[in-house]
Protein backbone atom coordinates (compact mmCIF):
# COMPACT_ATOMS: atom_id res chain seq x y z
CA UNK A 1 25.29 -6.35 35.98
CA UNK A 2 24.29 -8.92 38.19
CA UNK A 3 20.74 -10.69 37.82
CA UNK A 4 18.55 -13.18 40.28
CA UNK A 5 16.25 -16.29 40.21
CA UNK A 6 12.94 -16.90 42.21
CA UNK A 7 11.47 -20.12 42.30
CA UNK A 8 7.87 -19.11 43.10
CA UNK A 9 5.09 -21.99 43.30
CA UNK A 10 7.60 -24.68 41.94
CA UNK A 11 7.76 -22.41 39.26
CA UNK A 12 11.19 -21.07 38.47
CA UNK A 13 11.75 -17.10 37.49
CA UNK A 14 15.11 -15.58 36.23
CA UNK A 15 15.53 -11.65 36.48
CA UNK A 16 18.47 -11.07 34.06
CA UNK A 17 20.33 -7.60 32.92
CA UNK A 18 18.90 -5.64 29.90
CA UNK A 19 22.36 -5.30 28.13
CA UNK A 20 22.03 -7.99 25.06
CA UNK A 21 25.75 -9.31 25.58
CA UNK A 22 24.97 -9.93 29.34
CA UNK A 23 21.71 -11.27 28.88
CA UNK A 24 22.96 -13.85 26.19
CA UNK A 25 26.07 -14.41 28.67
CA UNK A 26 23.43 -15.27 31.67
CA UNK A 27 21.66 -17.49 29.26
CA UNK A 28 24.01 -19.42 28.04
CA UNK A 29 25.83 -20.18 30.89
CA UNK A 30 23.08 -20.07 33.79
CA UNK A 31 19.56 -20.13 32.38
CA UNK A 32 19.08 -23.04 29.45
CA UNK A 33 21.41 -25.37 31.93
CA UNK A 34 19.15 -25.35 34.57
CA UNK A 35 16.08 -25.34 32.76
CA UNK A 36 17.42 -28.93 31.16
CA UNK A 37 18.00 -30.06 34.86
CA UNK A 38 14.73 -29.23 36.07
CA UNK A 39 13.27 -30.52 32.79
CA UNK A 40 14.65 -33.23 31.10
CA UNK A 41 11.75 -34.87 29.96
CA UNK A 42 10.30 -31.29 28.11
CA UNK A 43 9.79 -31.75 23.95
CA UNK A 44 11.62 -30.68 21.75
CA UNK A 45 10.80 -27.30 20.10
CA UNK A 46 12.25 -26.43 16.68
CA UNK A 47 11.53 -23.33 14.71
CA UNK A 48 12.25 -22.73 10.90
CA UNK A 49 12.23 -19.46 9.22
CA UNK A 50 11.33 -19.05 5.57
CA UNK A 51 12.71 -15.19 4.23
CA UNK A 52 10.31 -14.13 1.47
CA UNK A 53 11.04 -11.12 -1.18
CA UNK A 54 8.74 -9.70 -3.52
CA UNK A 55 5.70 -10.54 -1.45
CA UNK A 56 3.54 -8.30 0.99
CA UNK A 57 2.30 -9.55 4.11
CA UNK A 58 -1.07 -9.28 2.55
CA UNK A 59 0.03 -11.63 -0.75
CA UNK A 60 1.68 -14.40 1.64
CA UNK A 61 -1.33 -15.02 3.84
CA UNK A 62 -3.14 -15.30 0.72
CA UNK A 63 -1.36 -17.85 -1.06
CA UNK A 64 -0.96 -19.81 2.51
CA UNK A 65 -4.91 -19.41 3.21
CA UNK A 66 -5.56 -22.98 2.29
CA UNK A 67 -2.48 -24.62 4.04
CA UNK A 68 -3.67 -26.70 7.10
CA UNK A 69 -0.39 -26.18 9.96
CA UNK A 70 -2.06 -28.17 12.32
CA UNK A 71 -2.11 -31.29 10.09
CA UNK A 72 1.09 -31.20 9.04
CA UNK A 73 2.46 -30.14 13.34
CA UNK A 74 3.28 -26.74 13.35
CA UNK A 75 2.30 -23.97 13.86
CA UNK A 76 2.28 -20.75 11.00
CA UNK A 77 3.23 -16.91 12.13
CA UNK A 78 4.26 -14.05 9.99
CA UNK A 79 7.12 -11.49 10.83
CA UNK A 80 6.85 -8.69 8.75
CA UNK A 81 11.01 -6.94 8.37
CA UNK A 82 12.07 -3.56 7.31
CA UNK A 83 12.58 -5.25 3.30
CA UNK A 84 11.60 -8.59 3.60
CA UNK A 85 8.80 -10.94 5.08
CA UNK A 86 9.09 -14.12 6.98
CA UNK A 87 6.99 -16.93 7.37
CA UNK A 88 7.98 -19.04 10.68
CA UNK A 89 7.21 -22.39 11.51
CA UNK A 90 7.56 -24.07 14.71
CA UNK A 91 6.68 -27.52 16.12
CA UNK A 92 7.24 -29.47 19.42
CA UNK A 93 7.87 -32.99 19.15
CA UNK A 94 9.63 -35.92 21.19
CA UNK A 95 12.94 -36.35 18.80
CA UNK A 96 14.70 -34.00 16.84
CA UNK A 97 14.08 -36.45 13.54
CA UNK A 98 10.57 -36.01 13.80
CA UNK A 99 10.60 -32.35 14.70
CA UNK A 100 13.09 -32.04 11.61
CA UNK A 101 10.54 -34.21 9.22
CA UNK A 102 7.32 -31.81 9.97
CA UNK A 103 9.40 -28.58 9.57
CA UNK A 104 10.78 -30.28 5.69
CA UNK A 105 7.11 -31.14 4.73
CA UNK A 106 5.90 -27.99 5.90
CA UNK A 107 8.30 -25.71 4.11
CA UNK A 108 7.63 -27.91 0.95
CA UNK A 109 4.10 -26.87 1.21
CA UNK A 110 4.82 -22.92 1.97
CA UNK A 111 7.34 -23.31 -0.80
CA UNK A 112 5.04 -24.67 -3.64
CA UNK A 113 2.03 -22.30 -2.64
CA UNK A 114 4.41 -18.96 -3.13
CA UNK A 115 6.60 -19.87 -5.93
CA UNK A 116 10.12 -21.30 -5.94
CA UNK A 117 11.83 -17.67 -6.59
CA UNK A 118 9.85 -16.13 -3.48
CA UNK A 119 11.84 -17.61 -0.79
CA UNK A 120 15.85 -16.80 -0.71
CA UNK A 121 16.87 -18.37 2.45
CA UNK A 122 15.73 -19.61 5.56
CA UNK A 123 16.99 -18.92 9.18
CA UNK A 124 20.12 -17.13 9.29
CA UNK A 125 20.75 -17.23 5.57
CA UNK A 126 20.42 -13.33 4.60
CA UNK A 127 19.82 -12.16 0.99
CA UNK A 128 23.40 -11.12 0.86
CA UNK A 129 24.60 -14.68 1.85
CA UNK A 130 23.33 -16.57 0.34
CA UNK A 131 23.86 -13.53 -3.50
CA UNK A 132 27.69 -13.68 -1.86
CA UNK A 133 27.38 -17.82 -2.42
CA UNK A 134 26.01 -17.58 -5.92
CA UNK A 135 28.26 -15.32 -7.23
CA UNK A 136 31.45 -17.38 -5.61
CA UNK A 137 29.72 -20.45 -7.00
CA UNK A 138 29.97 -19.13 -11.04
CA UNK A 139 33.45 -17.39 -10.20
CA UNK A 140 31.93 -14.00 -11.01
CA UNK A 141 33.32 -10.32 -9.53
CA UNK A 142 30.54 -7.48 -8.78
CA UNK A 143 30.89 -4.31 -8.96
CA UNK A 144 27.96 -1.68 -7.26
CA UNK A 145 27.20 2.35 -8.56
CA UNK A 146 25.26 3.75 -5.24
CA UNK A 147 23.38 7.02 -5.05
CA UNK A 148 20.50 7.71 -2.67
CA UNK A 149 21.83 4.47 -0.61
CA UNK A 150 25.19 6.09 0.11
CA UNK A 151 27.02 2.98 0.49
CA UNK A 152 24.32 0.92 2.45
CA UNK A 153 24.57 -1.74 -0.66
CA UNK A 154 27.86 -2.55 -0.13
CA UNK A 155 28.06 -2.32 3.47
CA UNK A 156 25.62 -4.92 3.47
CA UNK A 157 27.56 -7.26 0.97
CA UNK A 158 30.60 -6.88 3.13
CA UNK A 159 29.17 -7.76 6.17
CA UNK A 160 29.32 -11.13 4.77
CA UNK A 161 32.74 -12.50 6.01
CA UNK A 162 35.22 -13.51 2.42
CA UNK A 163 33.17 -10.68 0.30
CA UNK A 164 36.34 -10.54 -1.23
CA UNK A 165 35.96 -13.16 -2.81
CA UNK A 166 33.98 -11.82 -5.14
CA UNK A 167 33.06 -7.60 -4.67
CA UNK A 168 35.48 -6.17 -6.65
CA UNK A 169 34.35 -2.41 -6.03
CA UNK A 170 32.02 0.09 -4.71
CA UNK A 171 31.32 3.51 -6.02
CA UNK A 172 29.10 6.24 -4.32
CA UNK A 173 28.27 8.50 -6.85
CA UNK A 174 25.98 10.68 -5.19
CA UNK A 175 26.56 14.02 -7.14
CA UNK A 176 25.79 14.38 -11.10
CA UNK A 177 29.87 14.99 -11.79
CA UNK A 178 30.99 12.13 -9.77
CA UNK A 179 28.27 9.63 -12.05
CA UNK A 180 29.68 11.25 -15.26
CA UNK A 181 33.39 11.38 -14.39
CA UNK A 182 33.47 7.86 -12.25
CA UNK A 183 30.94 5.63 -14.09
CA UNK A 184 31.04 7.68 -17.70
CA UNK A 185 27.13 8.64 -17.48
CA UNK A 186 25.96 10.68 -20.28
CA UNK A 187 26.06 14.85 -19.57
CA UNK A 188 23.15 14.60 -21.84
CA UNK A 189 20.96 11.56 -20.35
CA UNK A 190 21.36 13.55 -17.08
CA UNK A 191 19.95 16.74 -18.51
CA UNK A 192 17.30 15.27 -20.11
CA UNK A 193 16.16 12.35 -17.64
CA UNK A 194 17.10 13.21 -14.52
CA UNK A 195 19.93 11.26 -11.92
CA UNK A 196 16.81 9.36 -10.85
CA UNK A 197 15.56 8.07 -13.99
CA UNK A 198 15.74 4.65 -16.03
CA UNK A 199 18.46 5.56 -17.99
CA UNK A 200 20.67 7.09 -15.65
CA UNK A 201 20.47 3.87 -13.21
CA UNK A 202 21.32 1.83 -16.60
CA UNK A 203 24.35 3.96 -17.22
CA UNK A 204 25.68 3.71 -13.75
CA UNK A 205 25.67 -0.34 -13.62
CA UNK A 206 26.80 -0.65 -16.83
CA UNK A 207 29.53 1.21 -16.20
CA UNK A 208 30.51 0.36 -13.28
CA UNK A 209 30.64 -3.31 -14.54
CA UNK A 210 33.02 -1.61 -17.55
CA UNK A 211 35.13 0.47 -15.40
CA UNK A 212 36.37 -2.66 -13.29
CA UNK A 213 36.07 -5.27 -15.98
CA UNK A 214 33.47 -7.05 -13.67
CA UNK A 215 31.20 -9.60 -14.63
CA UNK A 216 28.01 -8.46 -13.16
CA UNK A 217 26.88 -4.35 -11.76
CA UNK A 218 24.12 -2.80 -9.56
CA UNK A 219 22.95 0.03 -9.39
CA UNK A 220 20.75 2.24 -7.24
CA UNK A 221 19.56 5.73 -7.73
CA UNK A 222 16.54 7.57 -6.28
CA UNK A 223 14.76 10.08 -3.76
CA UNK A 224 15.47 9.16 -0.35
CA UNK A 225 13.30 12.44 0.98
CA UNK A 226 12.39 14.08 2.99
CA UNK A 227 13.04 16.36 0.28
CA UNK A 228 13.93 16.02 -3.34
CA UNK A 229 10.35 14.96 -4.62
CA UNK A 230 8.43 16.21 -7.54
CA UNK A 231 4.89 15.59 -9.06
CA UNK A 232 6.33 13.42 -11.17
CA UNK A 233 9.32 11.83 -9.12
CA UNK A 234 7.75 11.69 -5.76
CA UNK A 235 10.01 10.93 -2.72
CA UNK A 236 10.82 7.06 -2.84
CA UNK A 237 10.55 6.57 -6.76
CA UNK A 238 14.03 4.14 -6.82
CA UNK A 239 15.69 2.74 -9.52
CA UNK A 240 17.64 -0.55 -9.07
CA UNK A 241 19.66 -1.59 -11.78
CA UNK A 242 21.21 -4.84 -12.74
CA UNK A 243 24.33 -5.74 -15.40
CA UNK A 244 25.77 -8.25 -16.96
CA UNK A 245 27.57 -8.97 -20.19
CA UNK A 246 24.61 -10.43 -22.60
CA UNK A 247 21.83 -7.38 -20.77
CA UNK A 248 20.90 -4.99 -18.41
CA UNK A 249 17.85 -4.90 -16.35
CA UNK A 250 16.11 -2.05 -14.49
CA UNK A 251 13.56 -1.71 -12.41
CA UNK A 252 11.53 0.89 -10.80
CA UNK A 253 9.92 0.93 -7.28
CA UNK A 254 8.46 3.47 -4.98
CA UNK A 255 8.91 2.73 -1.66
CA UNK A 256 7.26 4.68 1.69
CA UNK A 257 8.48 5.55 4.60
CA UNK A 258 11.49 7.89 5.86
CA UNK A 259 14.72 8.28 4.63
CA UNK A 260 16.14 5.31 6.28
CA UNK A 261 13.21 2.90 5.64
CA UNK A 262 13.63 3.85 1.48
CA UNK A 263 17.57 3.57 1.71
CA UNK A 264 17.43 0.06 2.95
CA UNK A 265 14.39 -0.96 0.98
CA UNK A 266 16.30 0.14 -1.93
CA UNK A 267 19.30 -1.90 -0.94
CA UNK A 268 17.20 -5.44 -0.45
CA UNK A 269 15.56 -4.63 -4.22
CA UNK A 270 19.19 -4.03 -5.54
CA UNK A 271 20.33 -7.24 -4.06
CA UNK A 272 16.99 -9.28 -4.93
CA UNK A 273 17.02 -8.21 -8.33
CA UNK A 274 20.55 -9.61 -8.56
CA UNK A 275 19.63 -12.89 -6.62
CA UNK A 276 17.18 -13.25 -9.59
CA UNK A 277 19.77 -12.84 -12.37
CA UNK A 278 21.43 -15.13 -10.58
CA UNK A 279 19.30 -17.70 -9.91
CA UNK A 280 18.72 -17.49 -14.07
């Protein structure tokens, strides 16, 4: 598709394609170049992003309340994701050395006021990045049991190019037989718990872990809805799992939302509950 520039009032106007890939294309190659002809004197804009897990919207603006942006250059937003929260930072400043030194100070600040496990990555470094770096860094294979997630878990640690490297195996155990006969869950925990239950989610990492001699398991069972719920088990009551060889934790959530929304909230709490073990 083909797009257009104006220059109305000295001021100049692109019209560009919708497609992303052409629109990307156009500004790469068209756009930013002539914006740094016509203004070569413009600051310098930088912009930091801070991914938070484990903390609402609500919590982070909270703990933030008595941090002053403007004294330290920048300026504060919030970008609420589908399982995670980010806190952005941006500044404009003549050289990229003192644009870099506000941003540093700044997330020092935002760092200290939520807690040094709150904050997995910044910019483009997603949860499964920088899990996918820890677990290359202590040589250790994974292993994931998935239920109501279907396979989302792994999908999303294999998205991360040389997974390889250290994911070992996937299983998607949605049905009762396939979690006793693939991961050796108890006939009898399953009768008396429930597949979406404590004990059931502890029986699926730990043996998955077992089954492929792995040194660390998730696992993620739960009630995805629309249907499924009960009084007791309501649709989005998750448990996340997590294995190792000295102890197994497991957590239990209830998430809102539709099916999709739980499935991938699920995912981030399987994968930030193993960042944590990791971490130590």
């Amino acid at each position: 598709a083909a797009g257009f520039f104006v220059e109305h009032w000295n001021t100049p106007c692109y019209f560009l394609p919708g497609v992303p890939a052409e629109v990307r294309m156009f500004m790469e190659q068209y756009v930013l170049p002539d914006l740094d002809r016509r203004f070569p004197e413009r600051p310098l804009y930088r912009k930091r992003i801070l991914r938070v897990q484990g903390l609402t919207e609500s919590h982070i603006q909270e703990r933030l309340q008595s941090l002053a942006p403007a004294e330290l250059g920048v300026e504060l937003g919030y970008l609420p994701q589908t399982a995670e929260n980010w806190v952005t930072l941006f500044t404009a400043a003549e050289t990229e050395g003192v644009a870099d030194q506000r941003l540093q100070r700044a997330e020092e600040e935002v760092r200290w006021r939520l807690g040094a496990d709150a904050i997995s990555g910044r910019d483009g470094e997603t949860l499964e990045s920088v899990v996918g770096q820890l677990l290359r860094e202590r040589s250790w294979k994974l292993a994931v049991a998935e239920s109501c997630t279907g396979g989302i878990l792994a999908a999303r640690i294999t998205a991360v190019a040389g997974a390889s490297d250290y994911l070992t195996c996937g299983f998607v155990t949605y049905s009762n037989d396939a979690k006793v006969a693939l991961l050796g869950v108890s006939q009898q925990d399953l009768a008396t718990h429930g597949a979406v239950s404590h004990e059931v989610a502890r029986a699926m990492a730990e043996g998955a872990r077992l089954r492929v001699d792995a040194q660390v398991a998730l696992a993620v069972t739960g009630i995805a809805g629309p249907s499924g719920g009960t009084p007791t088990k309501p649709v989005g009551t998750v448990f996340v799992a997590c294995a190792t060889a000295s102890r197994t934790i497991v957590l239990q959530h209830r998430f809102s939302g539709d099916r999709h929304q739980v499935q991938e909230e699920s995912a981030q709490a399987a994968l930030v509950l193993l960042w944590k073990e990791l971490l130590g």
